[in-house]
Protein backbone atom coordinates (compact mmCIF):
# COMPACT_ATOMS: atom_id res chain seq x y z
CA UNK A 1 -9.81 2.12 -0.54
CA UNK A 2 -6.08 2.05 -0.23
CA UNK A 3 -4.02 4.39 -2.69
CA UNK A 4 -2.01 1.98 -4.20
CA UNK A 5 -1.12 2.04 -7.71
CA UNK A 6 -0.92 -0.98 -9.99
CA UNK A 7 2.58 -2.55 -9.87
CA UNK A 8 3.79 -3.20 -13.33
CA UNK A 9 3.79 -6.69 -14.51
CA UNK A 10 7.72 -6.44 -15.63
CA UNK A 11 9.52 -7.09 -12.19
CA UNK A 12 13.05 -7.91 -11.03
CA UNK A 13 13.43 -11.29 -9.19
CA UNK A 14 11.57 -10.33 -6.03
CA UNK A 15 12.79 -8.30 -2.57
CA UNK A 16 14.63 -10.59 -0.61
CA UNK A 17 17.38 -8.33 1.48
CA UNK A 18 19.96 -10.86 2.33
CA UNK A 19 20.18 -12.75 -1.12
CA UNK A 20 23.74 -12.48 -1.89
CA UNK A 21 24.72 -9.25 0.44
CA UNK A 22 27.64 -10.10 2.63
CA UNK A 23 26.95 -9.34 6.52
CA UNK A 24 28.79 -5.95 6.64
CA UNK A 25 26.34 -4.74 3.80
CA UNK A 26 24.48 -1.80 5.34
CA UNK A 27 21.64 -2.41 2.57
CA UNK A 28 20.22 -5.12 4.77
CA UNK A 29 20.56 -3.35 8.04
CA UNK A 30 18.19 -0.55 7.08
CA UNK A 31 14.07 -1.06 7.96
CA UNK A 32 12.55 -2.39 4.69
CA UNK A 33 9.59 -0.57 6.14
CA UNK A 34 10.97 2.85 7.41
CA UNK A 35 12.53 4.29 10.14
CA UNK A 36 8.97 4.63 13.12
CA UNK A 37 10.24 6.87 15.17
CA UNK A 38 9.61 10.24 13.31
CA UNK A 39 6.70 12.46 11.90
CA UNK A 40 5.68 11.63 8.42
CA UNK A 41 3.43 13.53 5.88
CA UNK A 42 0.47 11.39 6.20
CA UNK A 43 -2.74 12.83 3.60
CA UNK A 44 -3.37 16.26 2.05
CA UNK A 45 -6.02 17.32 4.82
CA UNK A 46 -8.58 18.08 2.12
CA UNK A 47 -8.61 14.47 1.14
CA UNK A 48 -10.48 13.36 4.64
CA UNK A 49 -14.31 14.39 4.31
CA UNK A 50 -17.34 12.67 5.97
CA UNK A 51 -16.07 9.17 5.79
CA UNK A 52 -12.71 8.17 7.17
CA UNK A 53 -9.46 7.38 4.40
CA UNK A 54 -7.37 4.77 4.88
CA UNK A 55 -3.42 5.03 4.23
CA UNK A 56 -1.09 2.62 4.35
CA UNK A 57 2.28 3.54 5.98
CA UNK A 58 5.26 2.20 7.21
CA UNK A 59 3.04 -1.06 6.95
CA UNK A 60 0.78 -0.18 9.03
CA UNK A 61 -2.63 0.90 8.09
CA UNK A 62 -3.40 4.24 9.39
CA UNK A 63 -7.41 5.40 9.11
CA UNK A 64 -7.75 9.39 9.34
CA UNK A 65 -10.97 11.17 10.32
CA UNK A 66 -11.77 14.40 11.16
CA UNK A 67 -12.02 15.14 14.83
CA UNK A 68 -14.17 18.25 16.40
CA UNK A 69 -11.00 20.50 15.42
CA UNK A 70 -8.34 18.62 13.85
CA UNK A 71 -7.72 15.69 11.30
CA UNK A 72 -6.79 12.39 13.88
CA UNK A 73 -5.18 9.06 12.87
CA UNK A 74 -5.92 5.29 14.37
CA UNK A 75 -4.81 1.99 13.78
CA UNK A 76 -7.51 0.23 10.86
CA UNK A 77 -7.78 -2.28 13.00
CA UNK A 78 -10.77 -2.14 15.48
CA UNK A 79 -9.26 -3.73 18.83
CA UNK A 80 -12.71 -5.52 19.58
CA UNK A 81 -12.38 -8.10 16.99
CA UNK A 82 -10.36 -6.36 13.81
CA UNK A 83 -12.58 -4.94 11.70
CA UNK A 84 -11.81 -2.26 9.44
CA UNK A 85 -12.31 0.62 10.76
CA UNK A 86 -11.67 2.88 7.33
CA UNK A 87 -15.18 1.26 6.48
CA UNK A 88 -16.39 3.46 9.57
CA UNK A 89 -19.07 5.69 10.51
CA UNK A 90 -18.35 8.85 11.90
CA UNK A 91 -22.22 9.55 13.17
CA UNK A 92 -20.91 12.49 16.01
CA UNK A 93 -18.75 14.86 15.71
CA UNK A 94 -15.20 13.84 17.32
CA UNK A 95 -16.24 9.99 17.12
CA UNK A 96 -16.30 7.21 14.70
CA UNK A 97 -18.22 3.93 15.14
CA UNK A 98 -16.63 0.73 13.58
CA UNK A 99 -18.59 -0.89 11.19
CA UNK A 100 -18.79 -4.16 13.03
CA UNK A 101 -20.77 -4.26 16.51
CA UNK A 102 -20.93 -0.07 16.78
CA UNK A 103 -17.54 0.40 19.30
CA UNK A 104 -17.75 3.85 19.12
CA UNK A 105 -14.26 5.98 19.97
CA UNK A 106 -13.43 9.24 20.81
CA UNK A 107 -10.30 11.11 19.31
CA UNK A 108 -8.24 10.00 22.24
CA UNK A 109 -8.88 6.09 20.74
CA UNK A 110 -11.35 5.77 24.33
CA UNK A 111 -14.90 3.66 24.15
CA UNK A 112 -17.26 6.06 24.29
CA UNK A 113 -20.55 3.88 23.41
CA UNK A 114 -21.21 0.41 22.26
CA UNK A 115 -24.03 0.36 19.99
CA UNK A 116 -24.49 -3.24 19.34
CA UNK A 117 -24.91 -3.82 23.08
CA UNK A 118 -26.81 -0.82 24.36
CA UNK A 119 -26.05 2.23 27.42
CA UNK A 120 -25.19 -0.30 30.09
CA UNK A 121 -22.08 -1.61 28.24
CA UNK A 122 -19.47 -2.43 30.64
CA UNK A 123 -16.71 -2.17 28.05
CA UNK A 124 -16.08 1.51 28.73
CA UNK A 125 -12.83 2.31 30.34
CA UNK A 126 -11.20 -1.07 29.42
CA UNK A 127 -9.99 -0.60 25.96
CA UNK A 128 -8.46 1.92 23.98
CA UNK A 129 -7.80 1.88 20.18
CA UNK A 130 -4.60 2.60 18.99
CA UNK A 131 -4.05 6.31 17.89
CA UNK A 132 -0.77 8.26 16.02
CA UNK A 133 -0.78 11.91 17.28
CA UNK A 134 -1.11 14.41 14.33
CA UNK A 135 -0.33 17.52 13.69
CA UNK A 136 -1.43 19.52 10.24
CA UNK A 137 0.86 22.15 8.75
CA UNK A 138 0.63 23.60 5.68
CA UNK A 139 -2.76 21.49 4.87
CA UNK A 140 -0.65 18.51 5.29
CA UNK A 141 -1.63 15.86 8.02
CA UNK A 142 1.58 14.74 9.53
CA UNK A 143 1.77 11.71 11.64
CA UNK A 144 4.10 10.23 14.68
CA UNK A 145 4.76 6.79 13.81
CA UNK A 146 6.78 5.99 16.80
CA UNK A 147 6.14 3.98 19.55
CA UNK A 148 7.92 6.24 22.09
CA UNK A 149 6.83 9.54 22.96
CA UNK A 150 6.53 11.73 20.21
CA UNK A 151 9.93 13.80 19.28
CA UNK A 152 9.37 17.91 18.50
CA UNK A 153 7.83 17.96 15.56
CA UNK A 154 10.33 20.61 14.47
CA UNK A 155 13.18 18.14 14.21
CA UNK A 156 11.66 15.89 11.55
CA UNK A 157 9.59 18.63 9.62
CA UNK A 158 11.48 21.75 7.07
CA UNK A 159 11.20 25.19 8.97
CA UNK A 160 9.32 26.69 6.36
CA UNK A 161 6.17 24.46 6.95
CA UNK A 162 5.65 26.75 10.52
CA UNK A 163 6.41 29.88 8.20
CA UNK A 164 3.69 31.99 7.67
CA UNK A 165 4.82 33.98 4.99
CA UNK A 166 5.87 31.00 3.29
CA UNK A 167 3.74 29.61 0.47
CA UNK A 168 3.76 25.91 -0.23
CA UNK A 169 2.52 23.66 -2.54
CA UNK A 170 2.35 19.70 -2.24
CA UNK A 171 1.37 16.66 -4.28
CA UNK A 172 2.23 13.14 -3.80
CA UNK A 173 2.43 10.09 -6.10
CA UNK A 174 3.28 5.89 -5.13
CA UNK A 175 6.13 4.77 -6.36
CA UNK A 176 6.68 0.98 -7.37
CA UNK A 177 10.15 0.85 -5.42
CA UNK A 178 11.03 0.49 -1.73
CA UNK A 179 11.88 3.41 -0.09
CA UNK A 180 15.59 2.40 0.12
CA UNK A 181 16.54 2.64 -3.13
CA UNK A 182 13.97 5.67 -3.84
CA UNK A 183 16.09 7.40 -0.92
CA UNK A 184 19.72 6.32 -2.82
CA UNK A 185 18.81 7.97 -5.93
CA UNK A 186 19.96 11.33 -4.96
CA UNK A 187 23.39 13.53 -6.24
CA UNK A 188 25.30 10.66 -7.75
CA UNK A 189 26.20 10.71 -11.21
CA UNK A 190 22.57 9.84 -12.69
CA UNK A 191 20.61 13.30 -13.07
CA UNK A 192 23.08 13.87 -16.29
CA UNK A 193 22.19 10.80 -17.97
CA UNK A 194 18.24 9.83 -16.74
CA UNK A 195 17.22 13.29 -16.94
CA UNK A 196 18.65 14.38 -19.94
CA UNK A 197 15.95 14.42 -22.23
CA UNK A 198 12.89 15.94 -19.43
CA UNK A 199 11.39 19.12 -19.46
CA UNK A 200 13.19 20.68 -16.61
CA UNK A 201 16.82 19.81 -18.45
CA UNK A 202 15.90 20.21 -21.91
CA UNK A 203 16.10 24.10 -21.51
CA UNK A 204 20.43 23.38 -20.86
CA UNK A 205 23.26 21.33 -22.44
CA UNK A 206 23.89 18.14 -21.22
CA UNK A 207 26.84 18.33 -18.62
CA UNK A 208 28.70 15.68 -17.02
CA UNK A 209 29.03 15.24 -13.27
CA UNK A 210 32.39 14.85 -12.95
CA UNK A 211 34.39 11.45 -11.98
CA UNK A 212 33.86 11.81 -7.81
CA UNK A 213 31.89 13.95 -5.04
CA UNK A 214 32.95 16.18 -2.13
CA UNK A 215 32.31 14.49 0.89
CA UNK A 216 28.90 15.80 2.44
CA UNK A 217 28.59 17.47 6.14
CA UNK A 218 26.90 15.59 8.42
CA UNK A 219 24.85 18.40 10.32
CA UNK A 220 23.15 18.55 13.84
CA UNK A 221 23.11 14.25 13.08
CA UNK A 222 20.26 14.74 11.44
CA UNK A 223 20.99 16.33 7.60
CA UNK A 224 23.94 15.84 4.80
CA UNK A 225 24.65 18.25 2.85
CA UNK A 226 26.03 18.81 -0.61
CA UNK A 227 28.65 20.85 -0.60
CA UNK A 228 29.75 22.33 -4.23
CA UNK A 229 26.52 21.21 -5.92
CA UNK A 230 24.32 22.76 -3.45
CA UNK A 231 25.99 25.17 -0.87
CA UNK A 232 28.20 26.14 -3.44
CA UNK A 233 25.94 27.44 -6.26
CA UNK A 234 23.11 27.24 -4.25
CA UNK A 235 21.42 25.66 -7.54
CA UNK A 236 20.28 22.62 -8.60
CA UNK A 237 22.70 22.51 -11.46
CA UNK A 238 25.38 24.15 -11.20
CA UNK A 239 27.58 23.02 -14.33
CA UNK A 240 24.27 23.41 -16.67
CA UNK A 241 25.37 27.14 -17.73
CA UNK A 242 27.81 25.87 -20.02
CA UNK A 243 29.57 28.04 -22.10
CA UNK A 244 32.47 28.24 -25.01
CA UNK A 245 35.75 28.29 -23.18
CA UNK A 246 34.63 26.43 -20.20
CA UNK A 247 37.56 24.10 -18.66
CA UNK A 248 35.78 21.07 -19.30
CA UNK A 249 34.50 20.57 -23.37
CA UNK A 250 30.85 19.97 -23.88
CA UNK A 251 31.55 16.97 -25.91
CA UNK A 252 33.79 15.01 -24.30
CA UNK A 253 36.24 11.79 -26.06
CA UNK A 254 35.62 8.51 -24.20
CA UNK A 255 39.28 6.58 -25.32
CA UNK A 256 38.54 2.91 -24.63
CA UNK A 257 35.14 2.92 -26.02
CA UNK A 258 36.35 6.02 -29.06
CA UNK A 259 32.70 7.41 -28.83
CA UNK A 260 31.83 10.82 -28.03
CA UNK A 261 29.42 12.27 -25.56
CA UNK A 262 27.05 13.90 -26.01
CA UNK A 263 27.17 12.28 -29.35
CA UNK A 264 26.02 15.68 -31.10
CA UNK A 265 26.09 19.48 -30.36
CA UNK A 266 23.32 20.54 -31.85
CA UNK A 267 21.55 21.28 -28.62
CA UNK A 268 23.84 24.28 -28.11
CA UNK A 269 22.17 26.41 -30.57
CA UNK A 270 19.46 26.98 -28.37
CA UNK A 271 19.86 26.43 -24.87
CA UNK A 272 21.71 30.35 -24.71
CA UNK A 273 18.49 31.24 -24.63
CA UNK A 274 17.16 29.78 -21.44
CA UNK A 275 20.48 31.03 -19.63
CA UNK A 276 18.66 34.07 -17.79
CA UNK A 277 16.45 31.31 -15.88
CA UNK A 278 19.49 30.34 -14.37
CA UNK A 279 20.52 33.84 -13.28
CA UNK A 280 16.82 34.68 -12.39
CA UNK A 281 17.56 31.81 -10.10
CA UNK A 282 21.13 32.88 -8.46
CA UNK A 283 18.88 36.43 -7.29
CA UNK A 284 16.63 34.78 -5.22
CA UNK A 285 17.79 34.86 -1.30
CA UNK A 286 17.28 31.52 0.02
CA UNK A 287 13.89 30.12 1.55
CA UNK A 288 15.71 29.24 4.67
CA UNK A 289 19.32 29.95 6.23
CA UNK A 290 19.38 27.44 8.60
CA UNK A 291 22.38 25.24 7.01
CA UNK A 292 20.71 21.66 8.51
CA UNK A 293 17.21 22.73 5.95
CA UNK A 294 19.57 24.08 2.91
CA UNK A 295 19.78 21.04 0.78
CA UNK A 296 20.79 17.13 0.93
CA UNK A 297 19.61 14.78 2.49
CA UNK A 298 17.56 14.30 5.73
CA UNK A 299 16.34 12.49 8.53
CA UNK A 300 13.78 9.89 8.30
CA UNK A 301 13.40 10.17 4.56
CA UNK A 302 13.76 13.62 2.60
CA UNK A 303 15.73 15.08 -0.25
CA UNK A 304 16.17 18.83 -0.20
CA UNK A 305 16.84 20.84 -2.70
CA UNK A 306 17.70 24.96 -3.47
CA UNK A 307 16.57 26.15 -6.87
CA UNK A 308 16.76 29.55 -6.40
CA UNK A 309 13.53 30.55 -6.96
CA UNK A 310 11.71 27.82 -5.00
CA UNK A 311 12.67 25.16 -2.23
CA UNK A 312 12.09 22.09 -3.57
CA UNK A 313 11.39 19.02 -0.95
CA UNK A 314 10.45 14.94 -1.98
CA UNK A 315 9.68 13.23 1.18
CA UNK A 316 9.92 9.86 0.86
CA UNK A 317 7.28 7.98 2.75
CA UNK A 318 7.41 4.07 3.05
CA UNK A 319 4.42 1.95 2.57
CA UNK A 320 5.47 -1.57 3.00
CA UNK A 321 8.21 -3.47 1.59
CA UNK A 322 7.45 -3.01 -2.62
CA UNK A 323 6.16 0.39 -2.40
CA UNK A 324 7.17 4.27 -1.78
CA UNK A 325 5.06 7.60 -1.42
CA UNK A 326 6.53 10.51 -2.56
CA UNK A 327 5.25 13.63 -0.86
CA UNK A 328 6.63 16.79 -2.60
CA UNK A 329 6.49 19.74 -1.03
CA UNK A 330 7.21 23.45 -3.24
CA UNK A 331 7.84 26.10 -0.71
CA UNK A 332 8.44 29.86 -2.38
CA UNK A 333 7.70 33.45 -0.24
CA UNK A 334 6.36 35.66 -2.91
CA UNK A 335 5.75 39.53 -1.75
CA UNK A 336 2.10 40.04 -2.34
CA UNK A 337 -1.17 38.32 -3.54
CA UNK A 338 -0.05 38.78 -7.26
CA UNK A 339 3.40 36.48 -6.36
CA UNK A 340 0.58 34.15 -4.83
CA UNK A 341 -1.69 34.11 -7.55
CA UNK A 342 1.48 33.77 -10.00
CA UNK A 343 3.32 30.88 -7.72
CA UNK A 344 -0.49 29.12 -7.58
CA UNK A 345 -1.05 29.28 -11.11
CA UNK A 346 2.60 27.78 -12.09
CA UNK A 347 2.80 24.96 -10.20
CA UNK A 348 -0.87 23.62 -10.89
CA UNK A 349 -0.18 24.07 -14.76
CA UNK A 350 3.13 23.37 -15.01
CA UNK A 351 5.62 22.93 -12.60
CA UNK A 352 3.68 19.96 -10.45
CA UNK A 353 3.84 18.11 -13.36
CA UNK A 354 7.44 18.80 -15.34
CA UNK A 355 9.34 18.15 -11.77
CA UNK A 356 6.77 15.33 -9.79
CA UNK A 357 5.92 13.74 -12.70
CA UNK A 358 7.89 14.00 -15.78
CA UNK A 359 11.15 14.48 -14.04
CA UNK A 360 10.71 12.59 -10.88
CA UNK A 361 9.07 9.97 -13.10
CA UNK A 362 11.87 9.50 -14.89
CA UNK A 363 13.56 8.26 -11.44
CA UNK A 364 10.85 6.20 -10.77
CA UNK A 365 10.87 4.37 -13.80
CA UNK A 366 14.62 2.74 -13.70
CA UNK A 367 14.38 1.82 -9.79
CA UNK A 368 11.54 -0.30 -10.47
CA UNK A 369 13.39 -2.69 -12.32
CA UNK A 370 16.83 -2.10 -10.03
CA UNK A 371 18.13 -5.54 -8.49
CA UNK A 372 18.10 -4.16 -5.16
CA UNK A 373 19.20 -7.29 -3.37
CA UNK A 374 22.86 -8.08 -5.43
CA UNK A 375 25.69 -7.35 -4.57
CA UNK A 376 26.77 -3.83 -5.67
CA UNK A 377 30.58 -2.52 -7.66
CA UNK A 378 30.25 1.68 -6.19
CA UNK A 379 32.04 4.56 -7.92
CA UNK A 380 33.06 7.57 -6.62
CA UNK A 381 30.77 9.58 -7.23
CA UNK A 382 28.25 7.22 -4.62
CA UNK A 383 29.80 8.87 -1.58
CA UNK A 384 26.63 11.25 -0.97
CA UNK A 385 25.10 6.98 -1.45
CA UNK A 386 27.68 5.78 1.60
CA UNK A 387 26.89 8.48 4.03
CA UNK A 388 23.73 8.40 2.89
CA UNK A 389 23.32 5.19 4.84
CA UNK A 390 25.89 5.15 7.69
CA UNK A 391 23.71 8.37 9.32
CA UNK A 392 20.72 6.30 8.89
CA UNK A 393 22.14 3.47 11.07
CA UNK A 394 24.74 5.41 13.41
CA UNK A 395 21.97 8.13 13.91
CA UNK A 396 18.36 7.32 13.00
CA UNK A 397 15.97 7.84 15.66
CA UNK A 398 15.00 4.32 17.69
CA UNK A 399 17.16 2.27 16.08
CA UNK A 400 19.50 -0.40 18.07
CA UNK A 401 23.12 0.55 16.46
CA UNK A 402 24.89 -1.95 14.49
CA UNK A 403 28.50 -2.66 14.22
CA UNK A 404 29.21 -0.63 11.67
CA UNK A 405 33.45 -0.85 11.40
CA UNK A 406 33.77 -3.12 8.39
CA UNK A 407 32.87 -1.31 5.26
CA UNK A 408 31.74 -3.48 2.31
CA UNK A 409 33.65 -4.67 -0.26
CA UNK A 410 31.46 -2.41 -2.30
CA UNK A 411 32.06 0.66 -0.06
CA UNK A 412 36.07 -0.12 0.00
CA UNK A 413 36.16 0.09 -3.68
CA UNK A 414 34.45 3.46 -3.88
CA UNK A 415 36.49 4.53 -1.03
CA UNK A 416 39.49 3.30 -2.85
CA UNK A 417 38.56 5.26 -5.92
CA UNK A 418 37.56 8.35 -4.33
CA UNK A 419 41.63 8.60 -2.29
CA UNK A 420 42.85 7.88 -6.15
CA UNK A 421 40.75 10.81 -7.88
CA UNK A 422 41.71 12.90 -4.47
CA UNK A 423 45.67 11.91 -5.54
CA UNK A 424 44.97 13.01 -8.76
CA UNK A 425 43.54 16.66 -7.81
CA UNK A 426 46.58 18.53 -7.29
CA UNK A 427 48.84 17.22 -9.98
CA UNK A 428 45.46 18.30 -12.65
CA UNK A 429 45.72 21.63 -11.29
């Protein structure tokens, strides 16, 4: 059965990419279904027992079985006459039999037996099924969606997956959203509004982001950084230790609308006492120095982020054009089997759910009913947004590289505003 979750009844006005974009718009330039030619997380390795699972990804669907050693992937689709082959038999260890006329294949996708004809089949050696090389890390199948020959694997996946002393965690939800949009809805100016009022925020005051971004790094073509919220601090929120006689007031005086926000302060009277979780957090040495795995975004479809105390990964993994499956990954390196049992025992009763759920959730929620397909009015604080998707056309793995010279209208603006709040800087001090 395909893991697909319901998809509420309250939609926008469907998913058609070029409905009112103007031909520079990079929005309709990027795969509705994914970028192929990298390794994705495929299934949690404990989720394939006797019978085979089938996943849909990238819009294909991908059937894993187990192998005589490993978990393997195929195409659903049997090449004798399409039958599913998720409704397999796997009767011999290292081959499943489709459910059709018995074509029985090896883990190398090779006929190995015909059981609806007999011993004397002559269809041996004269078909192959289609198979995605795999690879499983961390109890994590990953899979090569590419056509080509399969890229190091060590490119597309975060070092501390081949880390043995490095514990990590995973769970994975579907989204309602295409994966574009899920993959825009990182460091802009959101987190301070959407998130607000979830578990993981409640414990601070609610800051403000600020009226523009730095600029991320493009590293190795593959990452983007974030420079002062994440390299910086090296925490996910920076600005939430407020304090009296910060530069910037809690409660800050919106002129043309004469409203203030946060409209109360009341929240201050107990947040001091969660402030030693953020210096708990600055203490912690990084899970990984490599600057390209420190935090931002990366190639084919991950957000990265430092917490201190954990490394904190969502890997966005397309399933077709309506939905998204986040994989999140929660990497720590405790010292002993006591760290282990601790790190275990927090993120199965609490932290899976306040961060992938209730958090993450929170995301979720507004993109579903985001009009994807209209033309857009950026601020400057989208600029992480804009180079967001220039590397994924200029540098994404097997695509053919557009002419990418003319901004948008929407990009110019932002660009526009980002040069005025730069003009600004110096005479603010």
């Amino acid at each position: 059965m395909v893991d697909i979750a319901p998809r509420p009844a309250k939609q926008g006005p469907g998913h058609d990419i070029t409905h009112g974009l103007s031909p520079s718009d990079r929005r309709s330039m990027i795969p509705e279904t994914g970028l192929r030619e990298y390794w994705y997380p495929g299934i949690p390795a404990n989720k394939v027992g006797k019978k085979p699972v089938l996943v849909k990804m990238l819009g294909s669907d991908v059937t894993f079985w187990h192998g005589k050693e490993h978990v393997v992937a195929m195409d659903n689709s049997c090449p004798h006459r399409g039958a599913m082959m998720y409704k397999s038999d796997c009767w011999w260890p290292g081959t499943i039999s489709c459910p059709y006329h018995g074509w029985t294949f090896n883990e190398t996708g090779d006929v190995v037996a015909v059981l609806g004809e007999g011993p004397d089949s002559k269809i041996h050696g004269k078909v192959t099924a289609k198979m995605y090389p795999t690879v499983t890390l961390k109890g994590v199948v990953f899979v090569w969606m590419g056509e080509g020959e399969p890229a190091p694997i060590e490119e597309d996946v975060p070092p501390e997956l081949f880390d043995d002393r490095a514990v990590v965690f995973h769970s994975n939800v579907v989204w309602p959203p295409n994966w574009r949009p899920a993959m825009e809805n990182i460091y802009d100016s959101h987190v301070q509004y959407v998130h607000r009022d979830s578990f993981q925020l409640m414990a601070f005051p609610i800051f403000q982001s600020g009226h523009s971004r730095d600029r991320p790094q493009l590293i190795n073509g593959r990452a983007l950084n974030m420079k002062t919220y994440q390299m910086q601090a090296r925490v996910a929120f920076p600005q939430a230790t407020y304090k009296a006689g910060d530069e910037r007031p809690y409660q800050e005086h919106y002129p043309l609308a004469d409203v203030l926000w946060p409209r109360r302060k009341n929240r201050l009277l107990w947040t001091w006492a969660f402030k030693w979780l953020m210096k708990r957090a600055r203490r912690h040495p990084l899970i990984t120095d490599d600057p390209e795995w420190h935090g931002g975004h990366h190639l084919p479809s991950m957000f990265r982020a430092n917490y201190g105390t954990h490394m904190y990964t969502r890997w966005n993994v397309p399933v077709d054009e309506k939905y998204s499956r986040m994989f999140y990954f929660h990497t720590t390196k405790p010292g002993s089997w006591v760290g282990r049992f601790y790190e275990w025992v927090h993120f199965h009763l609490w932290h899976d759910w306040s961060m992938n759920y209730n958090f993450s959730g929170q995301d979720g929620r507004q993109m579903i009913y985001q009009y994807y397909d209209r033309p857009e009015k950026l601020s400057a604080t989208d600029v992480q947004t804009i180079e967001w998707r220039k590397m994924v056309l200029e540098r994404g793995r097997g695509l053919v590289k557009p002419e990418l010279s003319n901004l948008s209208e929407a990009e110019v603006f932002a660009e526009e505003l980002v040069q005025e709040m730069q003009a600004e800087m110096p005479a603010s001090g």
